[in-house]
C-alpha atoms as a PDB file:
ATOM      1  CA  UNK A   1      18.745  -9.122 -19.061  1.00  0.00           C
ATOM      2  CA  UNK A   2      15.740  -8.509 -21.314  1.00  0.00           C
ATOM      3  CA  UNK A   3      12.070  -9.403 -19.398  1.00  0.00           C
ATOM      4  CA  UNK A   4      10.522 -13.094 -20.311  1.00  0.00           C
ATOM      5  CA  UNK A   5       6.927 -13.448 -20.064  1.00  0.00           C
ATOM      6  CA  UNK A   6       8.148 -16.120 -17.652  1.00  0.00           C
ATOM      7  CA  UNK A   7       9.527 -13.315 -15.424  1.00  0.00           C
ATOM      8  CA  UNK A   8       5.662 -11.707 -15.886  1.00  0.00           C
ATOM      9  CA  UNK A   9       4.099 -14.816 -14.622  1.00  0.00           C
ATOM     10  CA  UNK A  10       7.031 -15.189 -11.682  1.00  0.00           C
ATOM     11  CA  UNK A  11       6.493 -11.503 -10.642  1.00  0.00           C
ATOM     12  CA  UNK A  12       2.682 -11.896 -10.610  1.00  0.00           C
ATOM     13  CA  UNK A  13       2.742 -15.028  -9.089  1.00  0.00           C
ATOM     14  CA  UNK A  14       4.347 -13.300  -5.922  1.00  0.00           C
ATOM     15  CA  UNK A  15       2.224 -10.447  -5.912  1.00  0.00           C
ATOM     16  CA  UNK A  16      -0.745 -12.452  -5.880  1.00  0.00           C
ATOM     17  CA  UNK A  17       0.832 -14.467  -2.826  1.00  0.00           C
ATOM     18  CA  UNK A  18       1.441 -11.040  -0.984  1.00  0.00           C
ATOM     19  CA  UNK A  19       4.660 -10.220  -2.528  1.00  0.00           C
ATOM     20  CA  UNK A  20       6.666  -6.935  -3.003  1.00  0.00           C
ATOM     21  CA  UNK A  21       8.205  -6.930  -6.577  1.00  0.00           C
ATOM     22  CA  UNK A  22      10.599  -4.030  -7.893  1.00  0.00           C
ATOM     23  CA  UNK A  23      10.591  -3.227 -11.369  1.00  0.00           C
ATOM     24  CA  UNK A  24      11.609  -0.722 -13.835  1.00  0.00           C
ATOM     25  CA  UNK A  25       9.102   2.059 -14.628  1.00  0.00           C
ATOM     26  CA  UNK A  26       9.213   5.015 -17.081  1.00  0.00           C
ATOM     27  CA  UNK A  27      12.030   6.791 -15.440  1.00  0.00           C
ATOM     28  CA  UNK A  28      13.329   4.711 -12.233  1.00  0.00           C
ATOM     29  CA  UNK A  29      12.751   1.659 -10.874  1.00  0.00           C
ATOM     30  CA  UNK A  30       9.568   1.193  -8.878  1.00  0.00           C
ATOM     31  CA  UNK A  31       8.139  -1.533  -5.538  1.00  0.00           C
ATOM     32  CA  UNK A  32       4.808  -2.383  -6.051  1.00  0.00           C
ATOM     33  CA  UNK A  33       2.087  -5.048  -4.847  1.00  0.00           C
ATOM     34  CA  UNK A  34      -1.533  -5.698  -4.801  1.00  0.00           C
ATOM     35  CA  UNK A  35      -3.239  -2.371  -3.905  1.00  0.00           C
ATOM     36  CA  UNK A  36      -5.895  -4.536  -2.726  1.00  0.00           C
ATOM     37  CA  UNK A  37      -3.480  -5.880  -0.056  1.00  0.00           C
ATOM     38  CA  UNK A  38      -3.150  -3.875   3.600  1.00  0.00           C
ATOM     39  CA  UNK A  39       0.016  -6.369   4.792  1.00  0.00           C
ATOM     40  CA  UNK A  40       1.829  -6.091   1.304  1.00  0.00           C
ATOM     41  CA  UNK A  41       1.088  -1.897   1.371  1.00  0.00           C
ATOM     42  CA  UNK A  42       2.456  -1.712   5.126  1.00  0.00           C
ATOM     43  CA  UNK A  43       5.294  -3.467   3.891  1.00  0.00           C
ATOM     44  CA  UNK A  44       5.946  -0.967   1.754  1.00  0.00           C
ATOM     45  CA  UNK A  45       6.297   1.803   3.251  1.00  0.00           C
ATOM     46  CA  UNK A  46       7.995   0.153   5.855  1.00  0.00           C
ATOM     47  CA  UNK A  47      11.238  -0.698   3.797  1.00  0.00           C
ATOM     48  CA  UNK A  48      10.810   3.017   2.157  1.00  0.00           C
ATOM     49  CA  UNK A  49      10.358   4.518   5.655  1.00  0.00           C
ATOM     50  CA  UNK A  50       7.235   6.382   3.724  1.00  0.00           C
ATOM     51  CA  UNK A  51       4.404   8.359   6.169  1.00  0.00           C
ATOM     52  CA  UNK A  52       1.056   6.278   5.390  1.00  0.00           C
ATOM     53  CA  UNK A  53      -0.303   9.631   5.685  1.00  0.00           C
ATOM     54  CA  UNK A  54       1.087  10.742   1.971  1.00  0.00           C
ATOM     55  CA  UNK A  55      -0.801   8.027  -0.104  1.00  0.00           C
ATOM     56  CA  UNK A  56       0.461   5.726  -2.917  1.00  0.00           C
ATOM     57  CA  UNK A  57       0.517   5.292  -6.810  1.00  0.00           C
ATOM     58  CA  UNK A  58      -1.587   2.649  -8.210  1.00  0.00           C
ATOM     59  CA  UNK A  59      -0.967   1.742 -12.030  1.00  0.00           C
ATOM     60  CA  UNK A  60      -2.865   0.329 -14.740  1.00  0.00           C
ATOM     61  CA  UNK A  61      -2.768  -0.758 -18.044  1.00  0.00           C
ATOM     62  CA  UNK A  62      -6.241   0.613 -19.065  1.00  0.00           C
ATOM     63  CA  UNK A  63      -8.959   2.808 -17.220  1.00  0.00           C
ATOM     64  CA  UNK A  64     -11.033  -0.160 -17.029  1.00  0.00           C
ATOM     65  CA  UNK A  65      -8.491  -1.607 -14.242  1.00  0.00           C
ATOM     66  CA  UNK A  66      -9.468   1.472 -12.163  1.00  0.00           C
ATOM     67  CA  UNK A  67     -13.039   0.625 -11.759  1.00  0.00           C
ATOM     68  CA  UNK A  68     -12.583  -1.227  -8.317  1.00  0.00           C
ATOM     69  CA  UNK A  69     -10.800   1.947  -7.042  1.00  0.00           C
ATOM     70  CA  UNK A  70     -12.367   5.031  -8.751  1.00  0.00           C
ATOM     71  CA  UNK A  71     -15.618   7.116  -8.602  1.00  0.00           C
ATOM     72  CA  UNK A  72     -17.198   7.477 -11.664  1.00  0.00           C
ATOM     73  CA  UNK A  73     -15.545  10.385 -13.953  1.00  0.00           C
ATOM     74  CA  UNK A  74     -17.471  13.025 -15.440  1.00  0.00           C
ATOM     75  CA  UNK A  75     -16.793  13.171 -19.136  1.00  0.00           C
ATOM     76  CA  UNK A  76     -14.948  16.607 -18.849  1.00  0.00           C
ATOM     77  CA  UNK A  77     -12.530  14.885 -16.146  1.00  0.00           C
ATOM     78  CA  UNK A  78     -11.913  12.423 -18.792  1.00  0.00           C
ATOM     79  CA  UNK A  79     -11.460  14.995 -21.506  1.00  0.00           C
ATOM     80  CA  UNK A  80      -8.513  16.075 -19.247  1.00  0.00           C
ATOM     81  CA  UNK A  81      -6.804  12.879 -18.552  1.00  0.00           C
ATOM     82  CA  UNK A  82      -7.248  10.606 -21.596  1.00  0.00           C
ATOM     83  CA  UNK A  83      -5.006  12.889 -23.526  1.00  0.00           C
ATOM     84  CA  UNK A  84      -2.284  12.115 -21.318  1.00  0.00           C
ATOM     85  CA  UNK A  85      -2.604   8.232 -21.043  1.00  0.00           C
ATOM     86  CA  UNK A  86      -0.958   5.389 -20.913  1.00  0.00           C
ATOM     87  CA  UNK A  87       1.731   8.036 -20.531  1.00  0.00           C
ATOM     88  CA  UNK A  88       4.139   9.105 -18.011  1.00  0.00           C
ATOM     89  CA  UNK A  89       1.201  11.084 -16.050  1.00  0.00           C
ATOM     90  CA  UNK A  90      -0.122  10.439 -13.069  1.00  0.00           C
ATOM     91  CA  UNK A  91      -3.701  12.146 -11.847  1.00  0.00           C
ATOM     92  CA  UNK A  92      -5.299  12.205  -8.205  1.00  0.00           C
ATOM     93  CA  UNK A  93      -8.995  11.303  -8.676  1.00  0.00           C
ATOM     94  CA  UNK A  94     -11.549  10.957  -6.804  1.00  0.00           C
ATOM     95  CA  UNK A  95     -11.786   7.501  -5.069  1.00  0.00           C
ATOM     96  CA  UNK A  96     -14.319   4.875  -3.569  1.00  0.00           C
ATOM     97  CA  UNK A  97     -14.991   5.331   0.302  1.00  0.00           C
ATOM     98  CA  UNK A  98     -14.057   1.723   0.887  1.00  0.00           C
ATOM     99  CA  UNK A  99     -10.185   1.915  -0.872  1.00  0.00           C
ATOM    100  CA  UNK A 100      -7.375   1.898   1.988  1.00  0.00           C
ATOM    101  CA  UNK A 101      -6.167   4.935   3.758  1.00  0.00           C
ATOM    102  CA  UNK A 102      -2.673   2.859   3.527  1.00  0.00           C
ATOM    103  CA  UNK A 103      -3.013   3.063  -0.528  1.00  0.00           C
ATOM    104  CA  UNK A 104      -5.130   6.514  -0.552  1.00  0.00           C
ATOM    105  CA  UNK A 105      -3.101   8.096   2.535  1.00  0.00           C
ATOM    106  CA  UNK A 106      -4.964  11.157   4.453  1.00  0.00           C
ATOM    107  CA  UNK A 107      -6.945  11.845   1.279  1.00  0.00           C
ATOM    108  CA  UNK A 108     -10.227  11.160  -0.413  1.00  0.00           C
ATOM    109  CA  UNK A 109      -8.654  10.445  -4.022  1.00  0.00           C
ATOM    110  CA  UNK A 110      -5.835   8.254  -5.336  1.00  0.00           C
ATOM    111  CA  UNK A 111      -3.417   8.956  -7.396  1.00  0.00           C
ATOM    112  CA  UNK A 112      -3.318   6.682 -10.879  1.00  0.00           C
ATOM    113  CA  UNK A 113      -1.497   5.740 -14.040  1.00  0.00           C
ATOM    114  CA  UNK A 114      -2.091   4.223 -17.441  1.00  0.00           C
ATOM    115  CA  UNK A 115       1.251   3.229 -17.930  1.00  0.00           C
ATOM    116  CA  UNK A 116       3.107   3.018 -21.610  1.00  0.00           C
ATOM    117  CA  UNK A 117       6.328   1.230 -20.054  1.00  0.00           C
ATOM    118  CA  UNK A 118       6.000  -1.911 -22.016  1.00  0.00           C
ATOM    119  CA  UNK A 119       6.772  -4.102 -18.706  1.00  0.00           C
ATOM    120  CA  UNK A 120       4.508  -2.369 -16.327  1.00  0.00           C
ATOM    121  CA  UNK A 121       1.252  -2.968 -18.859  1.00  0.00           C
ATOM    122  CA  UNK A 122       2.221  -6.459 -18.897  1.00  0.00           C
ATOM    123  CA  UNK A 123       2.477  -6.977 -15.338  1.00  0.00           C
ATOM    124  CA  UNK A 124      -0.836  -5.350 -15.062  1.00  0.00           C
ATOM    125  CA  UNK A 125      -2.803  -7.046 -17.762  1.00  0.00           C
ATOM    126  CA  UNK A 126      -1.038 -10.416 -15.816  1.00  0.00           C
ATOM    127  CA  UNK A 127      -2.065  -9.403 -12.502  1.00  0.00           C
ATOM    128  CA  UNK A 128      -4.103  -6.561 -12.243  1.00  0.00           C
ATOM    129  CA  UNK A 129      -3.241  -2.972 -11.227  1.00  0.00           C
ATOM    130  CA  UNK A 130       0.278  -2.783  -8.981  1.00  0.00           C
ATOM    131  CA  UNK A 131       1.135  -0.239  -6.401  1.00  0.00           C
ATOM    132  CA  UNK A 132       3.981   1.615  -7.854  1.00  0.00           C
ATOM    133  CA  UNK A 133       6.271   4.008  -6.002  1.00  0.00           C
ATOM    134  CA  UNK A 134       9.656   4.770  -6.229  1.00  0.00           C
ATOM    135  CA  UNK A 135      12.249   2.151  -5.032  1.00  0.00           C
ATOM    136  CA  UNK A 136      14.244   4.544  -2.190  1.00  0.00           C
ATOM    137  CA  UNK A 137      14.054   4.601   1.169  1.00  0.00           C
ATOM    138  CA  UNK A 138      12.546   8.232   1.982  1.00  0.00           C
ATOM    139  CA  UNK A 139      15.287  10.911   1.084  1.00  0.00           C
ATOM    140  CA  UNK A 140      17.514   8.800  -0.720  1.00  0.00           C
ATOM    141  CA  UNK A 141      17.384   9.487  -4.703  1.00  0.00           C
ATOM    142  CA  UNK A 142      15.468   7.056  -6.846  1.00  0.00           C
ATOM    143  CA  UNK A 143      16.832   4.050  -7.777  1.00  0.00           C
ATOM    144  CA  UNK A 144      18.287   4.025 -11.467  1.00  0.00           C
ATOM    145  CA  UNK A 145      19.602   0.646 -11.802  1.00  0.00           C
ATOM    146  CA  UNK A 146      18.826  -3.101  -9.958  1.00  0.00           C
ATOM    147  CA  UNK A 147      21.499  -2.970  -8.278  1.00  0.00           C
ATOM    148  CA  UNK A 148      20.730   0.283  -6.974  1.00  0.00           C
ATOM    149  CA  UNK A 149      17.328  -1.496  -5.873  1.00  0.00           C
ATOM    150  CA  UNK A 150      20.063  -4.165  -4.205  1.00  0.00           C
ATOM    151  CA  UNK A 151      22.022  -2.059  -1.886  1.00  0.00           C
ATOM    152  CA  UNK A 152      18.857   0.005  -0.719  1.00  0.00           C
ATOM    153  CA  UNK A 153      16.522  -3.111  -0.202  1.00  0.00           C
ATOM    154  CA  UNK A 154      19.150  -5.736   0.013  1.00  0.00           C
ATOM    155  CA  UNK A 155      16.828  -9.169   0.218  1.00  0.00           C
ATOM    156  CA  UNK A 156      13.778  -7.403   1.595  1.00  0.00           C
ATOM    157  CA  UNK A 157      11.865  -7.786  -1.721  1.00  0.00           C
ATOM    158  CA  UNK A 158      10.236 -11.229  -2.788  1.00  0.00           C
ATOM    159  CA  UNK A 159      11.379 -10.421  -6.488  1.00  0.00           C
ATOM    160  CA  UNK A 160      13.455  -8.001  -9.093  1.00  0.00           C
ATOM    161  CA  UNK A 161      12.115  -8.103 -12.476  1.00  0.00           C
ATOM    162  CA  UNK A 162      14.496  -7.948 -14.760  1.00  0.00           C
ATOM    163  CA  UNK A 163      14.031  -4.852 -17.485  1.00  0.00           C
ATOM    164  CA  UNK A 164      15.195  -1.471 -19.087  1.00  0.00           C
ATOM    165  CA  UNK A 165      13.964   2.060 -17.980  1.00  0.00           C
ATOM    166  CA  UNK A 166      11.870   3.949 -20.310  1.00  0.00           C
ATOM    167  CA  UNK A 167      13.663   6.485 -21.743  1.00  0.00           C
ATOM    168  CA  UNK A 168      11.830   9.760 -19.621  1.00  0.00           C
ATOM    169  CA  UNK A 169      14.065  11.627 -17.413  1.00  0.00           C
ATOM    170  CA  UNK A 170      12.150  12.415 -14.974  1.00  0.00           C
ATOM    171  CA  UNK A 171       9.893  10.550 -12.367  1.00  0.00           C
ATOM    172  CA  UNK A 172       6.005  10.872 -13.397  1.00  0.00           C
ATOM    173  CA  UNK A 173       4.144  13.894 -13.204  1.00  0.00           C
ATOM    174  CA  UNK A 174       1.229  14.482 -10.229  1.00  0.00           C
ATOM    175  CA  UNK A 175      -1.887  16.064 -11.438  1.00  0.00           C
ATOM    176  CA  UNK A 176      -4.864  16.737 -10.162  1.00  0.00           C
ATOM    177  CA  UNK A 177      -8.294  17.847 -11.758  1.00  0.00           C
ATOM    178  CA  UNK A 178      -8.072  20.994 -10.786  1.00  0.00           C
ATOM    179  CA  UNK A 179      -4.661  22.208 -12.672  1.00  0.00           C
ATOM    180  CA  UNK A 180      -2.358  21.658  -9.675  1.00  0.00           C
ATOM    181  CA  UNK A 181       0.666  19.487 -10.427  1.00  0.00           C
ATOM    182  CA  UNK A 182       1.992  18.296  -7.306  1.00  0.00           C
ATOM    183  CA  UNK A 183       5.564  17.010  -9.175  1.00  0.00           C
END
């Protein structure tokens, strides 16, 4: 079923009440929410059985999104990363003191995308930036397919959007600044 900008509007409707959405992302489907929301981020990685210790993904659909969350870059930082965005790369950058330790884990950075999956930048220009991490409980492989997202989640989420996969393999890379690439 192709995605309706009335699915964009029901999927951030829900998010902005607190929701947890799954949708499909460059490679598998994701969960996301408002980073900006503790009880939506507990939830989670409660239904993926993740460690709030590891941290989360938050995606954008421009830098500018970021603002809220990031310390300022130095213009060699961005010489690194604009190359690679919207695009299928993730980086972990330096982030405001005040962001959650559920959203930012053990850490004092946060890990960010400019997404080009058509879907993701219009949920984020709808609602803002979206937590977005795999949908799988911890262990389990990715999910490829909604009704993959179905049997692992069964009617723990508040919404599926309907969509196709980008066409990349693989789940995003993890960079940081400093040449490490964590996947």
């Amino acid at each position: 079923m192709p995605t309706s900008l009335w699915h964009i509007q029901q999927a951030s409707r829900v998010v902005r009440q607190g929701g947890v959405i799954a949708y499909p992302t460059e490679a598998v489907w994701g969960v996301g929410c408002d980073p900006a929301n503790d009880a939506a981020i507990q939830r989670i990685l409660e239904l993926k059985s993740r460690p709030a210790h590891k941290g989360l993904v938050v995606v954008a659909a421009d830098l500018s999104q970021l603002n809220d969350w990031l310390l300022p870059l130095h213009d060699d930082d961005l010489a690194q990363i604009t190359p690679t965005w919207p695009g299928p790369v993730s980086w972990v950058l330096p982030c405001k003191p005040e962001v959650s330790s559920l959203l930012r884990g053990q850490h004092d950075s946060l890990a960010v995308r400019i997404s080009d999956h058509p879907l993701v930048r219009a949920l984020c220009l709808e609602v803002g930036p979206l937590v977005s991490t795999s949908a799988n409980p911890a262990g389990k492989e990715p999910a490829r397919t909604p009704l993959r997202v179905r049997q692992y989640f069964r009617d723990q989420l508040d919404a599926i959007v309907p969509g196709q996969l980008g066409g990349n393999a693989q789940p995003s890379q993890i960079r940081t600044l400093d040449g490490q690439r964590l996947r």
